[in-house]
N, C-alpha and C. Protein backbone atom coordinates (compact mmCIF):
# COMPACT_ATOMS: atom_id res chain seq x y z
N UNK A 1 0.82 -1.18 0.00
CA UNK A 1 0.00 0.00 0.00
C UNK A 1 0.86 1.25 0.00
N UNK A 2 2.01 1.34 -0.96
CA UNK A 2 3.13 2.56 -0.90
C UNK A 2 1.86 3.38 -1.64
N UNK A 3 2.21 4.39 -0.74
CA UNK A 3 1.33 6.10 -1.04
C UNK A 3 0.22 6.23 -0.07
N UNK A 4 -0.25 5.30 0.92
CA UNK A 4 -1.34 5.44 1.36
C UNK A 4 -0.78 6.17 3.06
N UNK A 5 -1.62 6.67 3.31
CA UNK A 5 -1.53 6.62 4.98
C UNK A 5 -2.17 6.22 5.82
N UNK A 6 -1.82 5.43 6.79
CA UNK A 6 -2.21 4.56 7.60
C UNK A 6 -4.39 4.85 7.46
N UNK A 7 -4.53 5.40 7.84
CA UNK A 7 -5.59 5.85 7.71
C UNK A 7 -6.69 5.76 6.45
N UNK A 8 -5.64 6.16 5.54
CA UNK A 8 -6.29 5.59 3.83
C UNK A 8 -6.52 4.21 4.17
N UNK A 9 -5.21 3.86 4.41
CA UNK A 9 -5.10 2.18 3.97
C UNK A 9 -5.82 1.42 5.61
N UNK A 10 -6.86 1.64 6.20
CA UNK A 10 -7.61 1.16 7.24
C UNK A 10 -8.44 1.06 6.58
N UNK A 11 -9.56 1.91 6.45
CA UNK A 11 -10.98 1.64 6.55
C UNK A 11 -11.55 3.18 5.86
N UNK A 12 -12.99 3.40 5.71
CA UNK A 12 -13.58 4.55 5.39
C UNK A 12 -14.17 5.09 6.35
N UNK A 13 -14.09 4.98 7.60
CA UNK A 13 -15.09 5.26 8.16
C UNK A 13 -15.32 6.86 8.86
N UNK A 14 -14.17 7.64 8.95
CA UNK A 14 -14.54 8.75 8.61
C UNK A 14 -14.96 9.55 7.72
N UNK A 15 -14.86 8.90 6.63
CA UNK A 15 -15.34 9.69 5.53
C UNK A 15 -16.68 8.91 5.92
N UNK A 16 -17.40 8.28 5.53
CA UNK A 16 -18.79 7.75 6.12
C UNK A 16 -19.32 8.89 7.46
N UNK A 17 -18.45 8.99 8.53
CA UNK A 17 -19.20 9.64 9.40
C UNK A 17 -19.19 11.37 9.10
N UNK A 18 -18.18 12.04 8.23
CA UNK A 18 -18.51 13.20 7.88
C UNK A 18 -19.84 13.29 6.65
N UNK A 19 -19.48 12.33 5.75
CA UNK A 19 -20.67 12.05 4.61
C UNK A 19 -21.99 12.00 5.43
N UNK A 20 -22.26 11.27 6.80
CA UNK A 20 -23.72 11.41 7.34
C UNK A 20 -23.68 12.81 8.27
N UNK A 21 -22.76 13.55 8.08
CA UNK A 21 -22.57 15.03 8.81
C UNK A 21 -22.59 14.53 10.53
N UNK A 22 -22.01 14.01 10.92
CA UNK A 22 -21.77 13.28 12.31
C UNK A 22 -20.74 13.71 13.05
N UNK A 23 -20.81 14.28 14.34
CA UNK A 23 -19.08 14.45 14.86
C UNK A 23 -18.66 13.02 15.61
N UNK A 24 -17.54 12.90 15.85
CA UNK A 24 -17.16 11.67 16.28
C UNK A 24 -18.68 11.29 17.78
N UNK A 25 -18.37 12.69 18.25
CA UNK A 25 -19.23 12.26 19.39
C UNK A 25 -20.47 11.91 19.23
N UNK A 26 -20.96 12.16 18.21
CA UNK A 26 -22.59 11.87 17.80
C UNK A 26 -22.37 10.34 17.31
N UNK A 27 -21.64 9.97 16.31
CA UNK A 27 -21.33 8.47 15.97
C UNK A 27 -21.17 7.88 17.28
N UNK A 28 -20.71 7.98 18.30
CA UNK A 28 -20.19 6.81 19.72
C UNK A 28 -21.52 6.97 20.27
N UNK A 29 -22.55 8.11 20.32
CA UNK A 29 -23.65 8.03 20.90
C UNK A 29 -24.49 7.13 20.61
N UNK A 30 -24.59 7.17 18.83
CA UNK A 30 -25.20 5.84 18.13
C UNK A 30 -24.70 4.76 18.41
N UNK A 31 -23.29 4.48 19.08
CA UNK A 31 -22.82 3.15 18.83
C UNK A 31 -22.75 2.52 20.35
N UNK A 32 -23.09 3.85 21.09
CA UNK A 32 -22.74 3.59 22.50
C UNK A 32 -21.19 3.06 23.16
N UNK A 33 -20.55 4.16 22.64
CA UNK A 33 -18.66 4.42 22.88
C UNK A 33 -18.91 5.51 22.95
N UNK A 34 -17.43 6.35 23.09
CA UNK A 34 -16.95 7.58 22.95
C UNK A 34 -16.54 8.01 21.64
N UNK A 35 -16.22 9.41 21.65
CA UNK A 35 -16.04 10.46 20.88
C UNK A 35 -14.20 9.62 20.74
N UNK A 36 -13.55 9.14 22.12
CA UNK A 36 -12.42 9.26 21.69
C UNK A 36 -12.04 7.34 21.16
N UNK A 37 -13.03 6.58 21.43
CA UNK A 37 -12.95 5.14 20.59
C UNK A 37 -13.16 5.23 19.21
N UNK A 38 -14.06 6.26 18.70
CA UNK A 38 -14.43 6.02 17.06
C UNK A 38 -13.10 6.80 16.40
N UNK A 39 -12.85 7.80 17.12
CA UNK A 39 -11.01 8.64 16.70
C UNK A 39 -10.05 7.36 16.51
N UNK A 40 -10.23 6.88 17.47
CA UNK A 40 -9.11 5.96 17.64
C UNK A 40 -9.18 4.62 16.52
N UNK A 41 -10.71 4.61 16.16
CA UNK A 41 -10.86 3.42 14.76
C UNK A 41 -10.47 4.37 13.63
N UNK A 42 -11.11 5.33 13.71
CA UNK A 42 -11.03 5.85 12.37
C UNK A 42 -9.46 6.05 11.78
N UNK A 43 -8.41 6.37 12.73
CA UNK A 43 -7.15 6.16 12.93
C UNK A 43 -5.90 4.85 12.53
N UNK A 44 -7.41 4.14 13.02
CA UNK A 44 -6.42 3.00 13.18
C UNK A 44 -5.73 2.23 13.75
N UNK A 45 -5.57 2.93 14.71
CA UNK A 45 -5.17 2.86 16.32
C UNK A 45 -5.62 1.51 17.14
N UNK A 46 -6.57 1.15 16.56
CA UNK A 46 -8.03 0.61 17.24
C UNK A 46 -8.45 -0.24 15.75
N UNK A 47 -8.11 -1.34 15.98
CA UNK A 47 -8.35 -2.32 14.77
C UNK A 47 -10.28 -2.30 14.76
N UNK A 48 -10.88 -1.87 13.03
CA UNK A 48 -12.00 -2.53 13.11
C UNK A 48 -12.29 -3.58 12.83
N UNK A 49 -12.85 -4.29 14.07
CA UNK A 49 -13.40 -5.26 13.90
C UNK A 49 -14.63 -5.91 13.70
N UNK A 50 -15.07 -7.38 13.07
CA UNK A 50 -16.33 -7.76 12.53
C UNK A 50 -17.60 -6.97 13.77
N UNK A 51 -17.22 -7.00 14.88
CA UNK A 51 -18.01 -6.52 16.33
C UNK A 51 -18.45 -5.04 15.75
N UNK A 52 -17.04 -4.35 15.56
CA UNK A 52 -17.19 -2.75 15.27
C UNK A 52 -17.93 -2.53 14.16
N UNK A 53 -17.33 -3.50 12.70
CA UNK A 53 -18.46 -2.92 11.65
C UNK A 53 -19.80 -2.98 11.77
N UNK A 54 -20.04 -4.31 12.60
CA UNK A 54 -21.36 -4.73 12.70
C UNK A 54 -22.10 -3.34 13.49
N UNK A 55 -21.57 -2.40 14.67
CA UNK A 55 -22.41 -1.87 15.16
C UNK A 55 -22.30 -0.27 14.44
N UNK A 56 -20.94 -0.15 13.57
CA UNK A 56 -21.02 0.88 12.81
C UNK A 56 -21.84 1.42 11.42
N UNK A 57 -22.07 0.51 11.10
CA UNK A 57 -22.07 0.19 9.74
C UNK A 57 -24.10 0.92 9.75
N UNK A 58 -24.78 -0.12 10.52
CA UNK A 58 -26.21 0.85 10.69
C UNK A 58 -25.96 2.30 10.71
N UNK A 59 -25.35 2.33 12.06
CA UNK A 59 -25.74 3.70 12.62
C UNK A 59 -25.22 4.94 11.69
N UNK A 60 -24.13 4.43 10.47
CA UNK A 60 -24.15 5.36 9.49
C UNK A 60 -24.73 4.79 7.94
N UNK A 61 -26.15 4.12 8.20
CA UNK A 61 -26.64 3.95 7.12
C UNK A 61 -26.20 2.84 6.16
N UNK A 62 -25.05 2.50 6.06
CA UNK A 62 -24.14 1.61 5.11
C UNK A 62 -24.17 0.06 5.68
N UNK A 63 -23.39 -0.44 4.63
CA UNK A 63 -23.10 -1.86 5.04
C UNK A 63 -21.49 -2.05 5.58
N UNK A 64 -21.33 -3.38 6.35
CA UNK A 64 -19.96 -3.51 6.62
C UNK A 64 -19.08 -2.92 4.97
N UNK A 65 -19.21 -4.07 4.13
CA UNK A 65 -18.69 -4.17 3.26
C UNK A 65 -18.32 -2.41 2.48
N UNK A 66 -19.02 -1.84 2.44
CA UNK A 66 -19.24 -0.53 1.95
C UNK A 66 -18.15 0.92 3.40
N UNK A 67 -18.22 0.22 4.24
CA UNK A 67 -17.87 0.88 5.10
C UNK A 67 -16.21 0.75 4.64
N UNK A 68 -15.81 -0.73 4.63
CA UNK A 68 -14.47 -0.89 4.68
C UNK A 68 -13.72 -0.78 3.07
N UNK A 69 -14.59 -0.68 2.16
CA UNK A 69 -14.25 -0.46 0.60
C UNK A 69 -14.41 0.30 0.02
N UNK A 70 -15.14 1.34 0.50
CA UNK A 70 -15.95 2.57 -0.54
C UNK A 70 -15.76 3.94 0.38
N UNK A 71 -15.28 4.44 -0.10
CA UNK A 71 -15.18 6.23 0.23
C UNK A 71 -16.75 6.84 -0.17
N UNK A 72 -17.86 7.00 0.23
CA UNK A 72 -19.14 7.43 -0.02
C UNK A 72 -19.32 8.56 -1.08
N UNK A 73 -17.90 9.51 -1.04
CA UNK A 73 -17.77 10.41 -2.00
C UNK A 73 -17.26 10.30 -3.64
N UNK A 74 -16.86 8.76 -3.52
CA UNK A 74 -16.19 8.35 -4.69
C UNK A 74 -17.76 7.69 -5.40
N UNK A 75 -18.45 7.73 -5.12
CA UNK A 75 -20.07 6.91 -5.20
C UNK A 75 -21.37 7.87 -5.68
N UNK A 76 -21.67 7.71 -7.04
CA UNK A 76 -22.87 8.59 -6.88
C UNK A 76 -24.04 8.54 -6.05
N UNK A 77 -24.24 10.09 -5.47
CA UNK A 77 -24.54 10.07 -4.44
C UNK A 77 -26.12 9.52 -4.27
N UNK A 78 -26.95 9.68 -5.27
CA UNK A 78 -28.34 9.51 -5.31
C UNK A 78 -28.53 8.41 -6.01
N UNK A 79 -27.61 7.41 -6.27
CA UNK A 79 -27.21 5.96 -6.88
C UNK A 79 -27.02 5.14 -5.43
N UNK A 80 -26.16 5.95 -4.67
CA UNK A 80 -25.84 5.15 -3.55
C UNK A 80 -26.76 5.15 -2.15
N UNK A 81 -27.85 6.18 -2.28
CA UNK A 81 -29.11 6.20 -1.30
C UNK A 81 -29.85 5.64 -1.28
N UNK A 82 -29.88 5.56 -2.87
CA UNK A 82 -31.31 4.75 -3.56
C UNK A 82 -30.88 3.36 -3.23
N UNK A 83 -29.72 2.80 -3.21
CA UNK A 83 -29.41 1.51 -3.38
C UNK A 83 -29.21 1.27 -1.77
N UNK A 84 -29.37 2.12 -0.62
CA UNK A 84 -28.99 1.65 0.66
C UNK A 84 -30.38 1.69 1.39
N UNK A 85 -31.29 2.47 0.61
CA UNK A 85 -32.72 2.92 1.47
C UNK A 85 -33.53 1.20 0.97
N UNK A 86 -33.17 0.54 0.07
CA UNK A 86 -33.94 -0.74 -0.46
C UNK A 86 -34.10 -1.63 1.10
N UNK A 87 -34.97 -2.21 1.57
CA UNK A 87 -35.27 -3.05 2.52
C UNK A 87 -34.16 -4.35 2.90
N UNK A 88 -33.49 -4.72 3.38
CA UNK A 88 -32.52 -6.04 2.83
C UNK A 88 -33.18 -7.21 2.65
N UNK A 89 -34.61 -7.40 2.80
CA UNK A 89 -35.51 -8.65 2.42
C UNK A 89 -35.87 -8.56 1.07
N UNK A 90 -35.38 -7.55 -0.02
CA UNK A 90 -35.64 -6.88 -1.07
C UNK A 90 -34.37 -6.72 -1.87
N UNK A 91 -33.37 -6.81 -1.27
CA UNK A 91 -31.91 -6.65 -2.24
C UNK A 91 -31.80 -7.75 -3.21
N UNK A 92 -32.00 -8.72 -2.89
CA UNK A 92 -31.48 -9.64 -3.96
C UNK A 92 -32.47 -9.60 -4.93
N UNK A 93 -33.91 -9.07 -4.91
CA UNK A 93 -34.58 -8.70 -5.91
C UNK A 93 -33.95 -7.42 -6.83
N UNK A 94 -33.77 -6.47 -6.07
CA UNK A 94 -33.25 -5.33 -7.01
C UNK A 94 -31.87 -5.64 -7.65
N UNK A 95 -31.00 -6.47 -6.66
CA UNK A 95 -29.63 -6.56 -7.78
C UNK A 95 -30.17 -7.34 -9.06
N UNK A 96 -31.05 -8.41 -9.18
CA UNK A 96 -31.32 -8.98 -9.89
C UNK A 96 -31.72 -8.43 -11.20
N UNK A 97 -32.59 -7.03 -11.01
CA UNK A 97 -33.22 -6.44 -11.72
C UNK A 97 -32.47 -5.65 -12.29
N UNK A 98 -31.31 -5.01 -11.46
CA UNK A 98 -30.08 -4.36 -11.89
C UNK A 98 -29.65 -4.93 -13.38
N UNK A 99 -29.34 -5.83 -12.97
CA UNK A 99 -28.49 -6.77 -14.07
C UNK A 99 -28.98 -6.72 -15.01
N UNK A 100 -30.63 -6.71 -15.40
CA UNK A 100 -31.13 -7.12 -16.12
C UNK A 100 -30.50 -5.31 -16.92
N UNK A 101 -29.85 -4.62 -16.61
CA UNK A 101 -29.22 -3.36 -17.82
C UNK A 101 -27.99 -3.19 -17.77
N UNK A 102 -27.63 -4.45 -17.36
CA UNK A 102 -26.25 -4.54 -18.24
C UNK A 102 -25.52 -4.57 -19.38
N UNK A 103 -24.32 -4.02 -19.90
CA UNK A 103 -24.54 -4.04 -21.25
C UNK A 103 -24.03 -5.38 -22.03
């Protein structure tokens, strides 16, 4: 990962919690931690783990997977609402349907 900084090369999850306009302390409120545990993930400091995505990942709207791969800003934005507001008893219907405009 030459060029990254520690921080790049962790996770997204500050960019996720500025993208839902959140200060650290409002995210630990949702997650029930502190202002200075979610610093310390977002850092790096503080390995995330399956525990952490699992309770992060709601409280800013997203999925694990999306949390730890996707910068929210690199994502169109009204592509990526539409596709997170879908029910999850309902996803595998819409990817399905997705596909169907592929080229």
């Amino acid at each position: 990962m030459a060029g990254k900084t520690k921080t790049e090369s962790v996770n997204h999850l500050r960019a996720w919690r500025r993208f839902r306009k959140l200060t650290q302390a409002e995210l630990g409120e949702r997650v029930d931690t502190t202002a200075n545990v979610i610093s310390q993930l977002e850092s790096g400091v503080r390995g995330l783990s399956d525990k952490w995505l699992r309770r992060l990942a709601p409280a800013l709207g997203t999925t694990p997977g999306f949390l730890l791969d996707h910068d929210p800003n690199d994502l169109p934005g009204d592509f990526l609402q539409a596709a997170l507001d879908v029910a999850p008893a309902n996803r595998a219907q819409v990817i399905e349907i997705l596909r169907t405009f592929r080229r």
